[in-house]
Protein backbone atom coordinates (compact mmCIF):
# COMPACT_ATOMS: atom_id res chain seq x y z
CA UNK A 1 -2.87 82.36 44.49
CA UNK A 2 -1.80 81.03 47.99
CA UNK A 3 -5.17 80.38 50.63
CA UNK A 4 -7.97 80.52 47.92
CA UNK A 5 -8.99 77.48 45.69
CA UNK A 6 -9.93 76.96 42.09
CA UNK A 7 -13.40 76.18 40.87
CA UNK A 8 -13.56 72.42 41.16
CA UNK A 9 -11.67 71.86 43.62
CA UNK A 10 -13.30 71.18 47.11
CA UNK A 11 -13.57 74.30 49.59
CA UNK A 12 -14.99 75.30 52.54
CA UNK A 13 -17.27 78.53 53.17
CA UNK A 14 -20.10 79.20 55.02
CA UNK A 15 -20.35 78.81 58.59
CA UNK A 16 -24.01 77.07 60.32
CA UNK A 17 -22.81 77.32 63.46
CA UNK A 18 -20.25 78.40 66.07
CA UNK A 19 -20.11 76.41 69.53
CA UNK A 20 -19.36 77.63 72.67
CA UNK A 21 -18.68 75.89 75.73
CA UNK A 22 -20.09 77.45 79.14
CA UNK A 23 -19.83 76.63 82.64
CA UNK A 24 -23.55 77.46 83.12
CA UNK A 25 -26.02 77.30 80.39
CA UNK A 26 -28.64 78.99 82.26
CA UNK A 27 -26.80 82.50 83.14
CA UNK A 28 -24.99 82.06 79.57
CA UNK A 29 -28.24 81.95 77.58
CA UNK A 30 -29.59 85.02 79.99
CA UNK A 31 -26.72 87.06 78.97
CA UNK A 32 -27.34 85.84 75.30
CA UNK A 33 -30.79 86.30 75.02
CA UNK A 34 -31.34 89.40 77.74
CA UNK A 35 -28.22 91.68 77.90
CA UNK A 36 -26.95 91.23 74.35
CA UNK A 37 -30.52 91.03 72.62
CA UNK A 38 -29.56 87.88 70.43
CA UNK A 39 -32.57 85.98 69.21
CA UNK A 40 -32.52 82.63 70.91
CA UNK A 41 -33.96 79.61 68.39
CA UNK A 42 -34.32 76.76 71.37
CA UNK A 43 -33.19 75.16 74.26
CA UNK A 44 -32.25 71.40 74.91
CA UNK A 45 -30.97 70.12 78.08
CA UNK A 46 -27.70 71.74 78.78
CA UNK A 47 -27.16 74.00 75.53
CA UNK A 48 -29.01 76.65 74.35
CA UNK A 49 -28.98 77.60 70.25
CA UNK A 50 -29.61 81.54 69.06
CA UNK A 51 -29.39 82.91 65.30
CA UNK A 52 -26.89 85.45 65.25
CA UNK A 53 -27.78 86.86 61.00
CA UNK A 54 -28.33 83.54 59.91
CA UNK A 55 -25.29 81.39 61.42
CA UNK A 56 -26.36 79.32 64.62
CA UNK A 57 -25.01 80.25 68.21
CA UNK A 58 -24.80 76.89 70.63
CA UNK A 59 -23.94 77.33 74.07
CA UNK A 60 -23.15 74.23 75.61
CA UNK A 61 -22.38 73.11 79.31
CA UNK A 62 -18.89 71.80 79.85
CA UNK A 63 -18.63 68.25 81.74
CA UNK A 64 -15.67 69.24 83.53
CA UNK A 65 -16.25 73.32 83.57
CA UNK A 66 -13.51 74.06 81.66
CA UNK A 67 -14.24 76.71 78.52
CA UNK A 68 -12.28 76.99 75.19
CA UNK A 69 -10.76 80.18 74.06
CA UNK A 70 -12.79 81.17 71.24
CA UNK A 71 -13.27 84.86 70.29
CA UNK A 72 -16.59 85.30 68.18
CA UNK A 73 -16.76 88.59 66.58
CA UNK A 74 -20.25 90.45 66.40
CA UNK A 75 -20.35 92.45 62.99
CA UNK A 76 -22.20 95.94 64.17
CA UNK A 77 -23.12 99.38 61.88
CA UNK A 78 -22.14 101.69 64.49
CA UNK A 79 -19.49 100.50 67.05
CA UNK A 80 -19.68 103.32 69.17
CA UNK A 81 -23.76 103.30 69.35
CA UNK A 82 -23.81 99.68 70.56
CA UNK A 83 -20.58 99.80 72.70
CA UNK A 84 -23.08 102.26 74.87
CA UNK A 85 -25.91 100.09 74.79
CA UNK A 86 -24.28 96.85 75.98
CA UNK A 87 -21.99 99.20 78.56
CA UNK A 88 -25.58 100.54 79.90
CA UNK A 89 -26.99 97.22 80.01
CA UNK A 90 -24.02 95.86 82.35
CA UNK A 91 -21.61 94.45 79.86
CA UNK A 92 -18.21 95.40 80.85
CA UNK A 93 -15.51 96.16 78.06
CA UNK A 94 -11.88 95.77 78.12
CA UNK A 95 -11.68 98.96 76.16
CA UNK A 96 -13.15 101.64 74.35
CA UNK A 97 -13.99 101.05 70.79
CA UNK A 98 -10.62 101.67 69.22
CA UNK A 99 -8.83 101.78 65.73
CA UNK A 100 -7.51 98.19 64.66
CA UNK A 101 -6.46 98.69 60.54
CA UNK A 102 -7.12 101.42 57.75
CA UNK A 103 -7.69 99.41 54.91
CA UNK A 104 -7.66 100.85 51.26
CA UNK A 105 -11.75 101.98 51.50
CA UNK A 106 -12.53 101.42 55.45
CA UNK A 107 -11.06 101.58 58.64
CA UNK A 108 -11.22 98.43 61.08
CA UNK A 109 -12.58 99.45 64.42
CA UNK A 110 -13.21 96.77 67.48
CA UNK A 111 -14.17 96.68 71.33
CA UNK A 112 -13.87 93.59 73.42
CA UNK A 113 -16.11 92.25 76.25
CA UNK A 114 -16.31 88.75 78.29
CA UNK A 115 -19.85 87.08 78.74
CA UNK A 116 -21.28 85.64 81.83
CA UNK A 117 -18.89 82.41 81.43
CA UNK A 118 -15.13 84.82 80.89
CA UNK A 119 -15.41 83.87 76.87
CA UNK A 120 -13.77 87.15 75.08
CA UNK A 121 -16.51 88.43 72.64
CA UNK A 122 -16.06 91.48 70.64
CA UNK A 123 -17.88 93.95 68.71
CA UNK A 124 -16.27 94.90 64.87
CA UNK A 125 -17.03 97.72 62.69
CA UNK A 126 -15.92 98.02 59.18
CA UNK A 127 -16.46 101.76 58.50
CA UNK A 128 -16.40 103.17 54.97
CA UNK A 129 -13.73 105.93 54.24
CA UNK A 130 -15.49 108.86 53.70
C-alpha cells in the first residue's frame, strides 16, 4: 500500500517536538503559557519550550523577524467548549468552529486563531457519530 511502510523497513513516527519561530519570545511564551493555558517546561535565552500531551512546543526568536507558515493543530474534546474559553480570554478566531469532513464513525470539526506573533493555530475535534 502507497504512504505506509513494511515492518523492517525504516519509518518515521512520533513527533518530540514542533518549532516555531516568533518575532518576540517574550509576548509569544505569555500567550502560550497565559491565554492558551499550555504548560511551559523552560526557558533559554530567546526560545521558550512547553509540553503540549507529551510532544515539545519551542518558540524561538527569529534573527531577521521573519516567521514560517506553520499551522499546529491543538487536538480538543469539545471544540465548541474551548472555542469560548480562548474567545473569552482574548484569542480572536477566524471563524466559528465549523464542519471540515464526516468520516465513516466521526465528523471532523476545526476553528482557527493567530497567536501573539500572526502564526495560524487551530483547534480540531474528532467527534464520534452518535
Amino acid at each position: 500500500m502507497p504512504g505506509t511502510a513494511r515492518a523492517n523497513e525504516f519509518a518515521l513516527s512520533a513527533i518530540g517536538q514542533i518549532a516555531l519561530t516568533v518575532r518576540d519570545v517574550q509576548r509569544a511564551i505569555a500567550f502560550y503559557r497565559d491565554t492558551l493555558g499550555i504548560r511551559i517546561l523552560f526557558e533559554v535565552p530567546n526560545m521558550g519550550f512547553f509540553d503540549c500531551g507529551g510532544v515539545r512546543l519551542m518558540l524561538s526568536g527569529s534573527e531577521r523577524g521573519e516567521t514560517h507558515s506553520s499551522i499546529i493543530y491543538f487536538k480538543v474534546a469539545d471544540i465548541r467548549k474551548m472555542h469560548q474559553e480562548l474567545a473569552g480570554r482574548g484569542v480572536a478566531f477566524e471563524q466559528e468552529p465549523h464542519l471540515v469532513a464526516r468520516m465513516p464513525d466521526h465528523e471532523l470539526w476545526m476553528a482557527f486563531f493567530r497567536d501573539s506573533e500572526g502564526n495560524l493555530l487551530a483547534l480540531m475535534s474528532e467527534t464520534p457519530h452518535t
